[in-house]
PDB file of N, CA and C in Angstrom:
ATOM      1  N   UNK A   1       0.839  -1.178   0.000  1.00  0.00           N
ATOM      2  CA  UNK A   1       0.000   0.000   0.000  1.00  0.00           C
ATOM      3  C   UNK A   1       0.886   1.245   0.000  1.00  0.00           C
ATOM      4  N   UNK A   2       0.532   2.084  -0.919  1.00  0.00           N
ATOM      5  CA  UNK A   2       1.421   3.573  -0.800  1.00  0.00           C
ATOM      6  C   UNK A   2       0.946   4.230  -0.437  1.00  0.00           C
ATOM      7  N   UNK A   3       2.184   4.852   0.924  1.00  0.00           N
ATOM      8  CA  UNK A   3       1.377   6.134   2.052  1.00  0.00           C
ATOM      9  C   UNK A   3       2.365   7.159   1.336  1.00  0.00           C
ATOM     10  N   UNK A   4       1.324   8.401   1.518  1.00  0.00           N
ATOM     11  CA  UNK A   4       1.859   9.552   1.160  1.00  0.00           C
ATOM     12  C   UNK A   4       1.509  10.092   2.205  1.00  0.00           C
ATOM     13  N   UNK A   5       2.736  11.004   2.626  1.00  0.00           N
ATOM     14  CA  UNK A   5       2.666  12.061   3.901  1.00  0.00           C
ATOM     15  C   UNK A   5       1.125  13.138   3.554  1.00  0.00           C
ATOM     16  N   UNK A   6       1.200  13.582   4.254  1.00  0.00           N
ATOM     17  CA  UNK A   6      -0.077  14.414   4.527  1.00  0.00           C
ATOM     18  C   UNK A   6       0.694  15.964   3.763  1.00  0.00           C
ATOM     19  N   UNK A   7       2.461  16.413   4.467  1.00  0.00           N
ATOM     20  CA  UNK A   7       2.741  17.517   3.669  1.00  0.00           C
ATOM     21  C   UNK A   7       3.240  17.124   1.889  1.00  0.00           C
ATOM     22  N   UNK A   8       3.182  15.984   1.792  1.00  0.00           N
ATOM     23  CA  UNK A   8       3.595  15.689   0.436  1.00  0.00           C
ATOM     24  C   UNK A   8       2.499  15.624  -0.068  1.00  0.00           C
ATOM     25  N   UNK A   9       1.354  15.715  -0.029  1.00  0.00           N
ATOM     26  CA  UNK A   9       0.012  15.621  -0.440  1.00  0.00           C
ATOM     27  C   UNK A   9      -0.349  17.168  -0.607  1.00  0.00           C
ATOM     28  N   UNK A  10      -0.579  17.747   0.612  1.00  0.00           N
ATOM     29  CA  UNK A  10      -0.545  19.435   0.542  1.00  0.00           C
ATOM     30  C   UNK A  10       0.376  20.176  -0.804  1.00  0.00           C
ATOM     31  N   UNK A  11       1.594  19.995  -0.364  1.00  0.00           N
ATOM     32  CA  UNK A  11       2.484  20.180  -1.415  1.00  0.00           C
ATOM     33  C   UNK A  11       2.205  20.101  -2.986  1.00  0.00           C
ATOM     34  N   UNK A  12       1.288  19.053  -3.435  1.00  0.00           N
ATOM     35  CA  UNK A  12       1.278  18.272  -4.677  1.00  0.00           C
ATOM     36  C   UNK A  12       0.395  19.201  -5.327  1.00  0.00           C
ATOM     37  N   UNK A  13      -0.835  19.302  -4.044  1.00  0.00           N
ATOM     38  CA  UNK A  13      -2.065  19.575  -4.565  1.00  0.00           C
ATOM     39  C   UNK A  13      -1.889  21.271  -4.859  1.00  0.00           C
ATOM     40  N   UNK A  14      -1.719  21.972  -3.889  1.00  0.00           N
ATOM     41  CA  UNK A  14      -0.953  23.426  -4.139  1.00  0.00           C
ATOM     42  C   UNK A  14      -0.444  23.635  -4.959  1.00  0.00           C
ATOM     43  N   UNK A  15       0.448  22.944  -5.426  1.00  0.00           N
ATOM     44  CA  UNK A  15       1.393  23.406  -6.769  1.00  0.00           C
ATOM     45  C   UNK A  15       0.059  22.933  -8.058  1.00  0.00           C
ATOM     46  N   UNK A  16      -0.069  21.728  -8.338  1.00  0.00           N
ATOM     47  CA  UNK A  16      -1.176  21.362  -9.244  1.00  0.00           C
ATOM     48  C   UNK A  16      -1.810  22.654  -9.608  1.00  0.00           C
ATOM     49  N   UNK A  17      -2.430  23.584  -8.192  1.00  0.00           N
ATOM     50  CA  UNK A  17      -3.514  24.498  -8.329  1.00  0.00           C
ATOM     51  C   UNK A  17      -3.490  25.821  -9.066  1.00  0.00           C
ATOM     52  N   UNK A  18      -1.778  26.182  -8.596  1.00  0.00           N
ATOM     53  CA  UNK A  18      -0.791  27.444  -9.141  1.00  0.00           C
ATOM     54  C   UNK A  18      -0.495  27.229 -10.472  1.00  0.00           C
ATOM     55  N   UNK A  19      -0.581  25.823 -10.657  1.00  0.00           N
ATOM     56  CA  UNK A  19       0.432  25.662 -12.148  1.00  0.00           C
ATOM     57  C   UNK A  19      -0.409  26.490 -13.228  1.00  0.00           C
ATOM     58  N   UNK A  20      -2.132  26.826 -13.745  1.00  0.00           N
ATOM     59  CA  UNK A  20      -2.707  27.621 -14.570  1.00  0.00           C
ATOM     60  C   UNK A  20      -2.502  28.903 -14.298  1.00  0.00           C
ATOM     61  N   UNK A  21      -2.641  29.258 -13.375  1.00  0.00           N
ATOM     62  CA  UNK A  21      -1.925  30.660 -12.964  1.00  0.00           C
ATOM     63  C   UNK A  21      -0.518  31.045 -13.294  1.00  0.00           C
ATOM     64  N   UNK A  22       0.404  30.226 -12.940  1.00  0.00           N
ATOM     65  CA  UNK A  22       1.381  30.576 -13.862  1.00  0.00           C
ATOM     66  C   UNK A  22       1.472  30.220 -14.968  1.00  0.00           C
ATOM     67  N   UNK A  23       0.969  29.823 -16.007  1.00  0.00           N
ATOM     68  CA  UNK A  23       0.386  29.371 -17.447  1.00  0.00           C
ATOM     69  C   UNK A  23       0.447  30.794 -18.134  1.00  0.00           C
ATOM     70  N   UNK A  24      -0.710  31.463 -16.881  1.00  0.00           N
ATOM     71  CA  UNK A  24      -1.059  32.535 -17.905  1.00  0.00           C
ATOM     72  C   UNK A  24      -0.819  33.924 -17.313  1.00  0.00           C
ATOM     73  N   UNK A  25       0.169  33.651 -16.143  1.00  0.00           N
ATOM     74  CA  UNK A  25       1.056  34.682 -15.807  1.00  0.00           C
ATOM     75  C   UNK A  25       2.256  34.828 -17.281  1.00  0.00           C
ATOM     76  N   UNK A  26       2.847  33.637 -18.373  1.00  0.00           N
ATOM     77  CA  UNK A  26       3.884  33.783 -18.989  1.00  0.00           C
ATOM     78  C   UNK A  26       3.339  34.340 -20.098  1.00  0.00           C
ATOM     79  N   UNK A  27       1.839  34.630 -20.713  1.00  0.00           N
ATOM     80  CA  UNK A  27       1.464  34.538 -21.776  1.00  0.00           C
ATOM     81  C   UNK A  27       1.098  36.253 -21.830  1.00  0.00           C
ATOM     82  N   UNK A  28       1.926  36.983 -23.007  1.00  0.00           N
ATOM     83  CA  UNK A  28       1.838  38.641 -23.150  1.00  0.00           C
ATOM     84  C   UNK A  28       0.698  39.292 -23.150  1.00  0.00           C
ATOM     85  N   UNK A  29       0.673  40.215 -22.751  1.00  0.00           N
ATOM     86  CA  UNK A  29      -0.701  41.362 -22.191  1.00  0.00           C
ATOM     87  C   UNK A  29      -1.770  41.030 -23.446  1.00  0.00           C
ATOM     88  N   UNK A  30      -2.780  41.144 -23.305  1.00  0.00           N
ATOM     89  CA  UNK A  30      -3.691  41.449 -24.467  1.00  0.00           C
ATOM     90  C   UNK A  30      -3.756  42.635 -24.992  1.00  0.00           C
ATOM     91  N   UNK A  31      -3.473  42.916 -26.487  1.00  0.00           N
ATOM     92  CA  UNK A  31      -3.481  44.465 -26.828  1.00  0.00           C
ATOM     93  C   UNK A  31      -4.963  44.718 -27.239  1.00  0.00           C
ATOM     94  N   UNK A  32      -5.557  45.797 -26.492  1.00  0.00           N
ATOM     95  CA  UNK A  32      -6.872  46.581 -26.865  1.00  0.00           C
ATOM     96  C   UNK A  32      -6.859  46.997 -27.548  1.00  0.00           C
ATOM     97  N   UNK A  33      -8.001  47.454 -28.385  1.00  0.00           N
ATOM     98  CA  UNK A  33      -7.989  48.538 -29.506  1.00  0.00           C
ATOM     99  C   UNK A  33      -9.179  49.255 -29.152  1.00  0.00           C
ATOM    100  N   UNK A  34      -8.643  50.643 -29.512  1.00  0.00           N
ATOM    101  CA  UNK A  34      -9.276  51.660 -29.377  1.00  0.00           C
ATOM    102  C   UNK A  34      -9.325  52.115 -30.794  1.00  0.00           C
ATOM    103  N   UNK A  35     -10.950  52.305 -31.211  1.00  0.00           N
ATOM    104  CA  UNK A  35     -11.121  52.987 -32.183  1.00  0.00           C
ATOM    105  C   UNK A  35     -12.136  54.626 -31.899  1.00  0.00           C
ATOM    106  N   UNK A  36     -10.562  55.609 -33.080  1.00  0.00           N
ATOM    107  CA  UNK A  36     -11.248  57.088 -32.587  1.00  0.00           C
ATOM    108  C   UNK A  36     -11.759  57.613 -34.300  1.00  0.00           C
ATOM    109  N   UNK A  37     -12.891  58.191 -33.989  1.00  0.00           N
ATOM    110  CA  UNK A  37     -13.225  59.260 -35.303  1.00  0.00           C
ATOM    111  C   UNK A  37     -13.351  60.605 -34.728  1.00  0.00           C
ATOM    112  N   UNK A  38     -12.631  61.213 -35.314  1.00  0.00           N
ATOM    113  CA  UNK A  38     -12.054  62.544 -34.385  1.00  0.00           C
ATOM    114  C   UNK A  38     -12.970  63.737 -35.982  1.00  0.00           C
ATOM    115  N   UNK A  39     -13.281  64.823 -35.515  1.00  0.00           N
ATOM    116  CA  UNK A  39     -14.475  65.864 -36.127  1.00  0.00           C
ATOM    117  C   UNK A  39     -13.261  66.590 -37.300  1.00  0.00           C
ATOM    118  N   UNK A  40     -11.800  66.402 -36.410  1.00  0.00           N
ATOM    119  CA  UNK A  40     -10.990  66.985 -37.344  1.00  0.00           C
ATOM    120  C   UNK A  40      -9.992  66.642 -38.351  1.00  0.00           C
ATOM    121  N   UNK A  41      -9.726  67.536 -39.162  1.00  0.00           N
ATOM    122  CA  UNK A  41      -8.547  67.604 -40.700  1.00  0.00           C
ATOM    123  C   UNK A  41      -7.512  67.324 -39.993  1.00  0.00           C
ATOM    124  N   UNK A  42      -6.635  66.046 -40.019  1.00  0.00           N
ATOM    125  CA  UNK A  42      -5.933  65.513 -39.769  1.00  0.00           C
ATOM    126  C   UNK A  42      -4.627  66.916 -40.847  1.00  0.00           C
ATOM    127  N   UNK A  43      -4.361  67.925 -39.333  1.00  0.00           N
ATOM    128  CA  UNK A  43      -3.385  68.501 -39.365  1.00  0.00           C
ATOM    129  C   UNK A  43      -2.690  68.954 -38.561  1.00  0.00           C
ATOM    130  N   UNK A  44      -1.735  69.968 -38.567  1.00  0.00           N
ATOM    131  CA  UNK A  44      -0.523  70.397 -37.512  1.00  0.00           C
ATOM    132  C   UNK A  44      -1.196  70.273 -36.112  1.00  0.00           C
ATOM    133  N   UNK A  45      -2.274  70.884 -36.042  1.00  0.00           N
ATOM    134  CA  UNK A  45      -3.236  71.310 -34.388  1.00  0.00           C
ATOM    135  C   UNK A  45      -3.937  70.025 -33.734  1.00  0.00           C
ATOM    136  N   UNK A  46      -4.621  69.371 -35.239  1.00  0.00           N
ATOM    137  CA  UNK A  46      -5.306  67.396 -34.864  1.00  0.00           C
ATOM    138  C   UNK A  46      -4.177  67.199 -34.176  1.00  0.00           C
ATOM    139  N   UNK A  47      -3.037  66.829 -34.598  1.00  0.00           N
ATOM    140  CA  UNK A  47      -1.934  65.622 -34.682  1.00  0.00           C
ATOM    141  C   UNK A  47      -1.697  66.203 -33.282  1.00  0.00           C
ATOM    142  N   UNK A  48      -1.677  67.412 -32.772  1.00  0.00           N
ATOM    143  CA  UNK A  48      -0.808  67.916 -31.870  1.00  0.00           C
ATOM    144  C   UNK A  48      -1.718  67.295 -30.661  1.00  0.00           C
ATOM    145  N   UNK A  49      -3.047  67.766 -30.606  1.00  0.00           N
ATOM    146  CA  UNK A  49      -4.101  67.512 -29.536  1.00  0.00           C
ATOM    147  C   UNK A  49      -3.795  65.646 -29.206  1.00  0.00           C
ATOM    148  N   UNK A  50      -3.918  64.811 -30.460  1.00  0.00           N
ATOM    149  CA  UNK A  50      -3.758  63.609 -30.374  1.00  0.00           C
ATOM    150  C   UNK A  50      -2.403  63.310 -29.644  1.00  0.00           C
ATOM    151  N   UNK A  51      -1.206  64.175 -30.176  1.00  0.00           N
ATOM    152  CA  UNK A  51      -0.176  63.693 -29.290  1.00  0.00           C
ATOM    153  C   UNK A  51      -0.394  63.593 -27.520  1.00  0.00           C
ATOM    154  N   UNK A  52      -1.156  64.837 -27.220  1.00  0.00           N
ATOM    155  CA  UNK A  52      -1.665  65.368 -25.756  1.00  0.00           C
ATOM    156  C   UNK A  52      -2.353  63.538 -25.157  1.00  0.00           C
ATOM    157  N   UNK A  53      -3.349  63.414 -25.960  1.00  0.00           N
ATOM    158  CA  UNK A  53      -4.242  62.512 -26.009  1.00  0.00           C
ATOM    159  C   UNK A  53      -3.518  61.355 -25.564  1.00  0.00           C
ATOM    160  N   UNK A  54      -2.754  60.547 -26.528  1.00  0.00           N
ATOM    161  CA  UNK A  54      -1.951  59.383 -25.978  1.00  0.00           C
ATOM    162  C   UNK A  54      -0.797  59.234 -25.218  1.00  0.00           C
ATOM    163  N   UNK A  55      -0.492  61.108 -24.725  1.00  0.00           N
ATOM    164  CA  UNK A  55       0.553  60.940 -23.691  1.00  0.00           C
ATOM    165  C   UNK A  55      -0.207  60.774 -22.268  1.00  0.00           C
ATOM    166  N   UNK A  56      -1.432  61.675 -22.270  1.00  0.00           N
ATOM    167  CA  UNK A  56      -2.412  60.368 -21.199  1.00  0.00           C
ATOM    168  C   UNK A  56      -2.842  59.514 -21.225  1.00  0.00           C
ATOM    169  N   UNK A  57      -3.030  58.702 -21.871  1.00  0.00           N
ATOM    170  CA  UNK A  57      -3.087  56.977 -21.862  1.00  0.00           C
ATOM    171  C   UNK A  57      -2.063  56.624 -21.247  1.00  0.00           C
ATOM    172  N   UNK A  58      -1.159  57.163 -21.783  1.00  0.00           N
ATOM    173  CA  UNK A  58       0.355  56.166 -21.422  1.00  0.00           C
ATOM    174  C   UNK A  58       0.519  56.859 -20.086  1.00  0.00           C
ATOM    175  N   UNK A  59      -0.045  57.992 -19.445  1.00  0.00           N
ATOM    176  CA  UNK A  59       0.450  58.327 -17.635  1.00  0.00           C
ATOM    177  C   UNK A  59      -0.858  56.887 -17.227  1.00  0.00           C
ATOM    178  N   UNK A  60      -1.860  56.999 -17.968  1.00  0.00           N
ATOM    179  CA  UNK A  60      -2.693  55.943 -17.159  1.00  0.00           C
ATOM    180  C   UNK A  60      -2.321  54.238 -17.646  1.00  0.00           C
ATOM    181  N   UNK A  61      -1.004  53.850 -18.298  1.00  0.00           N
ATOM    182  CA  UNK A  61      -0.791  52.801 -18.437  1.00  0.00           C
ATOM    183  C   UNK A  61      -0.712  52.538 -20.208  1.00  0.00           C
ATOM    184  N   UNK A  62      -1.775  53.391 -20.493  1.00  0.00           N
ATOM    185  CA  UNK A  62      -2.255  52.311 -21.887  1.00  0.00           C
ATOM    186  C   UNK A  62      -0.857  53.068 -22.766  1.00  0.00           C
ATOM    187  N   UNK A  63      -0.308  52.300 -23.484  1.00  0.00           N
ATOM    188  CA  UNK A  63       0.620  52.363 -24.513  1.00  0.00           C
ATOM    189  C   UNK A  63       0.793  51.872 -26.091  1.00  0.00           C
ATOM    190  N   UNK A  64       0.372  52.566 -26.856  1.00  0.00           N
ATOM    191  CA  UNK A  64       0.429  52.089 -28.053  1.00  0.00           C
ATOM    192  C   UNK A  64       1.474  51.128 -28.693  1.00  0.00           C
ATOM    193  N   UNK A  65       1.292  49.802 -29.516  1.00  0.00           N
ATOM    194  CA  UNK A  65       2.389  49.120 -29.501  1.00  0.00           C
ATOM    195  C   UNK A  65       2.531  48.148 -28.224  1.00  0.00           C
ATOM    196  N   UNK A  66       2.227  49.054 -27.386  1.00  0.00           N
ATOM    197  CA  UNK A  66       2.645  47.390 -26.301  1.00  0.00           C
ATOM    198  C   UNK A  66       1.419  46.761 -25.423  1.00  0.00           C
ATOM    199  N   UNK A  67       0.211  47.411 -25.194  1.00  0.00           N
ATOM    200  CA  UNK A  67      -1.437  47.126 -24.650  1.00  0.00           C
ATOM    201  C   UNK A  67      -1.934  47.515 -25.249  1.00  0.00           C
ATOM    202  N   UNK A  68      -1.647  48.365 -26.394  1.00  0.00           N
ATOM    203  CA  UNK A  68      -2.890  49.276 -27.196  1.00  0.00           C
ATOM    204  C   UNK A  68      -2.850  49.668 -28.313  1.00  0.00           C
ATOM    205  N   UNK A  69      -4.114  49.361 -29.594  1.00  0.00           N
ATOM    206  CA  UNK A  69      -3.755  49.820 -30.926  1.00  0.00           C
ATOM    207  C   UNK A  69      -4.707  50.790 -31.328  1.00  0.00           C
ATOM    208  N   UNK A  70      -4.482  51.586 -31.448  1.00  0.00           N
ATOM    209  CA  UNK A  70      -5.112  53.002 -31.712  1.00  0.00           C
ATOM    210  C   UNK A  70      -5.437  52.916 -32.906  1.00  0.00           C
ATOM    211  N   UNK A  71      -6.382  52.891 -33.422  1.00  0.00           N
ATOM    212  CA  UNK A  71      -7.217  53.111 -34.742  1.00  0.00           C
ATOM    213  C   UNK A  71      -8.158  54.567 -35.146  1.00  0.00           C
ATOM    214  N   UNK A  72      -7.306  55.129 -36.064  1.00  0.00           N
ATOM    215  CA  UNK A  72      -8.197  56.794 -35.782  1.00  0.00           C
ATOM    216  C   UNK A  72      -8.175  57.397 -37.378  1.00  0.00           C
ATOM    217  N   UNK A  73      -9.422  57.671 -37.080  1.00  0.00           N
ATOM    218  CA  UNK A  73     -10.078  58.241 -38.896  1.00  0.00           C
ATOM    219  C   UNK A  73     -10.196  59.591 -38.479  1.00  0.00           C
ATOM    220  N   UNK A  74      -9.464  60.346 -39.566  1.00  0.00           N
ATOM    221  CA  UNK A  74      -9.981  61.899 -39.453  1.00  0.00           C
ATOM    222  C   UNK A  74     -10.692  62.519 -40.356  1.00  0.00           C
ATOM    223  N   UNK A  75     -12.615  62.378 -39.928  1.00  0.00           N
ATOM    224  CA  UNK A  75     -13.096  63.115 -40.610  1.00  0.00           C
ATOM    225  C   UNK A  75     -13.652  64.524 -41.321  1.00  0.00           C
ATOM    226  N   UNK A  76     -12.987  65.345 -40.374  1.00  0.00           N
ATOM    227  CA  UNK A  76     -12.245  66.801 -41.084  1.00  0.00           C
ATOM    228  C   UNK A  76     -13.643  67.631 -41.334  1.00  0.00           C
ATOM    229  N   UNK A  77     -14.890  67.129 -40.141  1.00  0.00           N
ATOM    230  CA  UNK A  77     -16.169  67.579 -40.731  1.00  0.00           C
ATOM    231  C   UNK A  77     -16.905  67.887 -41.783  1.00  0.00           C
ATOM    232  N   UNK A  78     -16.379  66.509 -42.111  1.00  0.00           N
ATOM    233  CA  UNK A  78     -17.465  66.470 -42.984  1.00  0.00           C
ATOM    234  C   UNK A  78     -18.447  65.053 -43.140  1.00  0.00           C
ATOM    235  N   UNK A  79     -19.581  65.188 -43.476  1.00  0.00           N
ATOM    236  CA  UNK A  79     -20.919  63.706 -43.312  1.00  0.00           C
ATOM    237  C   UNK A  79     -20.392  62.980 -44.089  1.00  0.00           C
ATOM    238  N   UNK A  80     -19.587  63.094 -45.210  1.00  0.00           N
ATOM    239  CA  UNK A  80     -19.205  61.990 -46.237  1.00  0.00           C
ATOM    240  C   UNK A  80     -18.265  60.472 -45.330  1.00  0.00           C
ATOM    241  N   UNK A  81     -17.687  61.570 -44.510  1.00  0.00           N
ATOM    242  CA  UNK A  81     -16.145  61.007 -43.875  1.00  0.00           C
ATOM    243  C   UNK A  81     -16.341  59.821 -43.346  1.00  0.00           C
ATOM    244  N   UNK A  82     -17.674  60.781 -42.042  1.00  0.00           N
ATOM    245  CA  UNK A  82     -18.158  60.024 -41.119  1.00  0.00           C
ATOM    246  C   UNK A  82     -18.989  58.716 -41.637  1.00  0.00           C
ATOM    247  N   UNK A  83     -19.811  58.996 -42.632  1.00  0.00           N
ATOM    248  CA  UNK A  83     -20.797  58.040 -43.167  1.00  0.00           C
ATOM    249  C   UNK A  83     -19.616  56.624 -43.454  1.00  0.00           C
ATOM    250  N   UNK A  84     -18.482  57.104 -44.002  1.00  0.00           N
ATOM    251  CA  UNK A  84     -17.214  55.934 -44.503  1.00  0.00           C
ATOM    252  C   UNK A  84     -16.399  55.356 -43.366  1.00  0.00           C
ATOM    253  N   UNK A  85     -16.293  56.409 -42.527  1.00  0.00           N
ATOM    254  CA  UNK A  85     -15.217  55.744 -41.289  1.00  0.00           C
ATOM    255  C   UNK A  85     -15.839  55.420 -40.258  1.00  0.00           C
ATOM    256  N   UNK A  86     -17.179  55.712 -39.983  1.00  0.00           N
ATOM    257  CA  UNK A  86     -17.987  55.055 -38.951  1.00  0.00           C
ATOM    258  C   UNK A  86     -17.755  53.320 -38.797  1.00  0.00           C
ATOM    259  N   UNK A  87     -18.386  52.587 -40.261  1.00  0.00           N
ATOM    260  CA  UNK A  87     -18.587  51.478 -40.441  1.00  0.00           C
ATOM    261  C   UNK A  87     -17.428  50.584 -40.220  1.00  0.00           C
ATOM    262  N   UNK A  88     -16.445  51.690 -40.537  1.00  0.00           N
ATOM    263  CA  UNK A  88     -14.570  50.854 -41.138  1.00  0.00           C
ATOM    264  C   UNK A  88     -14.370  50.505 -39.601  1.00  0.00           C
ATOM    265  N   UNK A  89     -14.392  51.508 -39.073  1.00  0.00           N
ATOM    266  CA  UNK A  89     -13.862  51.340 -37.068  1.00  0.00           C
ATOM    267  C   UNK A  89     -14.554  50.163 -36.667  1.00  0.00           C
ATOM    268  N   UNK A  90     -16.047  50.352 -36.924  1.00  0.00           N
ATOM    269  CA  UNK A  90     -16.578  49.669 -36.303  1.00  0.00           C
ATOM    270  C   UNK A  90     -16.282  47.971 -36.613  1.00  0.00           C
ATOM    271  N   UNK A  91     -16.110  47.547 -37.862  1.00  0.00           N
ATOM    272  CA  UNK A  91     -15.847  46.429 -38.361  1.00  0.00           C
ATOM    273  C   UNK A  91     -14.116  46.228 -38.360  1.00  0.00           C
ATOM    274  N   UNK A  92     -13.414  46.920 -37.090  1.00  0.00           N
ATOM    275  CA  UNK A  92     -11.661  46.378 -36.721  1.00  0.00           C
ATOM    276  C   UNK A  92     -12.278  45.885 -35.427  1.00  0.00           C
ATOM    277  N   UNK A  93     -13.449  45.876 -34.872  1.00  0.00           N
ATOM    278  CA  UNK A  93     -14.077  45.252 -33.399  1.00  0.00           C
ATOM    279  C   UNK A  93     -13.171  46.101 -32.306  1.00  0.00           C
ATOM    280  N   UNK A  94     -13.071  47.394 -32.207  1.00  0.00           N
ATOM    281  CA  UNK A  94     -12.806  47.848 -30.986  1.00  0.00           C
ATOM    282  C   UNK A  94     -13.396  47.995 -29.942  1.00  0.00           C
ATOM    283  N   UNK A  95     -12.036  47.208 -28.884  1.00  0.00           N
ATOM    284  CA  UNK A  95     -13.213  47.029 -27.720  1.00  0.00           C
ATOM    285  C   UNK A  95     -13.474  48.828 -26.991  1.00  0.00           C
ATOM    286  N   UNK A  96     -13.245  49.516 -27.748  1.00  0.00           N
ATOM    287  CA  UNK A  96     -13.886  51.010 -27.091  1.00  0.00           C
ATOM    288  C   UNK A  96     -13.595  52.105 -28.173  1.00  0.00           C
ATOM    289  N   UNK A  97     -14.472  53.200 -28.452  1.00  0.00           N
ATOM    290  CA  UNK A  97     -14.824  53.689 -29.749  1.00  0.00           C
ATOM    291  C   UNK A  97     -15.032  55.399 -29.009  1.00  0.00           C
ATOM    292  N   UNK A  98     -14.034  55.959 -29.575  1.00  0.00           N
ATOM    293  CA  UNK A  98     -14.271  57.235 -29.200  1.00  0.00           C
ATOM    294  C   UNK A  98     -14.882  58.188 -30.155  1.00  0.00           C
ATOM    295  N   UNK A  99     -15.674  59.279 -29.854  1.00  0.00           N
ATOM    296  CA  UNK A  99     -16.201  59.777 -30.919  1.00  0.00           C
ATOM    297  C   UNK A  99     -15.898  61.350 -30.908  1.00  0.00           C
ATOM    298  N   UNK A 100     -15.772  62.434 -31.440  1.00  0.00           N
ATOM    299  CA  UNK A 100     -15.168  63.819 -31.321  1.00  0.00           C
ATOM    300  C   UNK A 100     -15.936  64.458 -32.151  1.00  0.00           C
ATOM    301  N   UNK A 101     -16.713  65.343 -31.110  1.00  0.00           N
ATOM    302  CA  UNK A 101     -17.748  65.757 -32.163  1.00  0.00           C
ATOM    303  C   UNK A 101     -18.929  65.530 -32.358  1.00  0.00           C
ATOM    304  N   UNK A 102     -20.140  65.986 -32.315  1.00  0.00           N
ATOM    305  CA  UNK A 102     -21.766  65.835 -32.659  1.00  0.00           C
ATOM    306  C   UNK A 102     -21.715  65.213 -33.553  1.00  0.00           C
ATOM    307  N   UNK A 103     -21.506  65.926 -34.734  1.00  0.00           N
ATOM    308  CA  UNK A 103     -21.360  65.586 -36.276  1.00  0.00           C
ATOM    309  C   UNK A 103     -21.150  64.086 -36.747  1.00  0.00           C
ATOM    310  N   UNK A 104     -20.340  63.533 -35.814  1.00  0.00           N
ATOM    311  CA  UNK A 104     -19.394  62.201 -35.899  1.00  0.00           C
ATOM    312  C   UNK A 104     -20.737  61.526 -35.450  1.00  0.00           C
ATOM    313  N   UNK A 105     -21.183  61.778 -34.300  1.00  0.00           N
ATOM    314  CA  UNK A 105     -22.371  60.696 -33.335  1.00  0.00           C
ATOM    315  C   UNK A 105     -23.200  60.080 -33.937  1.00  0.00           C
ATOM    316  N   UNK A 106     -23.888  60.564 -34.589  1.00  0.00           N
ATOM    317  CA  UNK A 106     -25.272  60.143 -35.457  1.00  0.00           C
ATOM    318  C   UNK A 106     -24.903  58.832 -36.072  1.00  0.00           C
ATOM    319  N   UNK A 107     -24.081  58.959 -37.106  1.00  0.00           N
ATOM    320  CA  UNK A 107     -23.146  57.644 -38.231  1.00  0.00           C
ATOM    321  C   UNK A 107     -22.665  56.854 -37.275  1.00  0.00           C
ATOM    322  N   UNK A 108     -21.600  57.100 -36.403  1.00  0.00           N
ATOM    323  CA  UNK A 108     -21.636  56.226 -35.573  1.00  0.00           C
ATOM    324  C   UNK A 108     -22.365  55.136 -34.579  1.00  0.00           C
ATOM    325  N   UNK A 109     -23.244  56.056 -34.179  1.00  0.00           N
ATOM    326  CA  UNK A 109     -24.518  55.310 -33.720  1.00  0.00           C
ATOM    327  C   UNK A 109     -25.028  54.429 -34.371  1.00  0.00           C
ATOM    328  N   UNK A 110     -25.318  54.406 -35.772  1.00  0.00           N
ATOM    329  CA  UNK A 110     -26.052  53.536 -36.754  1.00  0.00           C
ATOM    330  C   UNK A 110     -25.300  52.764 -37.031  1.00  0.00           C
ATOM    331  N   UNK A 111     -23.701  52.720 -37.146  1.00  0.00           N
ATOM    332  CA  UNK A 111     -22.888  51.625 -37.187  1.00  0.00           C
ATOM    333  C   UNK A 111     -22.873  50.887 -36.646  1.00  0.00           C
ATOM    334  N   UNK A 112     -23.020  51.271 -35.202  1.00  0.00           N
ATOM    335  CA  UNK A 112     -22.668  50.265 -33.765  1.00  0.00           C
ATOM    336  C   UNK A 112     -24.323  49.619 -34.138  1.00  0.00           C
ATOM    337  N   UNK A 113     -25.254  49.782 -34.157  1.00  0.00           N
ATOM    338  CA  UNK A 113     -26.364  49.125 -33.932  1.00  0.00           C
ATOM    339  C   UNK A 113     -26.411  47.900 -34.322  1.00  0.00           C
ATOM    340  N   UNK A 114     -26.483  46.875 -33.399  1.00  0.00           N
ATOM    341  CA  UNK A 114     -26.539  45.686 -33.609  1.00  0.00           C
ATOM    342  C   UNK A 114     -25.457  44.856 -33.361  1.00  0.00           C
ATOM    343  N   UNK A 115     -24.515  45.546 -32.551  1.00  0.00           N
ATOM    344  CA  UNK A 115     -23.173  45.482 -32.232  1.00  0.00           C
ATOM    345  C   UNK A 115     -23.763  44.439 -31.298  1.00  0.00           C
ATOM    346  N   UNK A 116     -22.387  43.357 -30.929  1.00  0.00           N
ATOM    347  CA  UNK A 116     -22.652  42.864 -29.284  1.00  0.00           C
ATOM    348  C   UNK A 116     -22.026  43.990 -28.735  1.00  0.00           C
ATOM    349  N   UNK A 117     -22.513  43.842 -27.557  1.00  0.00           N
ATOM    350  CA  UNK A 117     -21.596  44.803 -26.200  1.00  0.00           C
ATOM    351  C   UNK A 117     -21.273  43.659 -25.501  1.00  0.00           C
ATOM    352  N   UNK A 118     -19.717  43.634 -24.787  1.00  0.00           N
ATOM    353  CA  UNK A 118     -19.359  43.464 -24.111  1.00  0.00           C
ATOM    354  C   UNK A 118     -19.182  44.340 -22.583  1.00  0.00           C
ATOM    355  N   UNK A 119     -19.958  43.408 -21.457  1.00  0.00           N
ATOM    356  CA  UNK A 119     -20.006  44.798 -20.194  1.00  0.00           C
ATOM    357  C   UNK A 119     -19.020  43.935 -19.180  1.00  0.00           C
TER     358      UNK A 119
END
């Protein structure tokens, strides 16, 4: 008959329990995507505000390239833009969708409809 100690048993079972946890302690961050349709002409003043923009992400963690892929249409106000880059964002499945602008909301809205949400 094979006796196993009581701490060699503890031992076995503990580690057994840790071992998925460290599985998926080794396995790299998941990168998010953020999709933006911003109201403006992707120029000197856009680009600049956007720089502002993802240097707070990155004080709150998020970093492009290494947790985060930034997806951003500049529709420069106008309905054509929005009507085209609404649908495009929406169909890269970002799990969060920023919008800039009234103008932008409407198209967007009608894109997402029928979306799953994830809560």
């Amino acid at each position: 008959m094979l006796r196993i100690r009581r701490r060699d048993f503890i031992a076995f079972v503990g580690g057994a329990a840790a071992w998925p946890i460290a599985a998926r302690a080794q396995q790299p961050p998941r990168i998010r995507r953020l999709g933006v349709l911003m109201n403006l002409p992707e120029n000197a003043e856009a680009q600049s505000r956007y720089t502002v923009f993802q240097q707070s992400l990155a004080e709150m963690g998020w970093t492009a390239g290494r947790n985060l892929q930034v997806d951003i249409r500049w529709g420069a106000a106008d309905a054509d833009l929005y009507h085209k880059y609404a649908p495009e964002l929406v169909a890269l499945a970002p799990d969060v969708i920023l919008v800039s602008g009234t103008s932008a909301l409407g198209p967007m809205q009608r894109a997402t409809r029928g979306c799953r949400s994830y809560s």
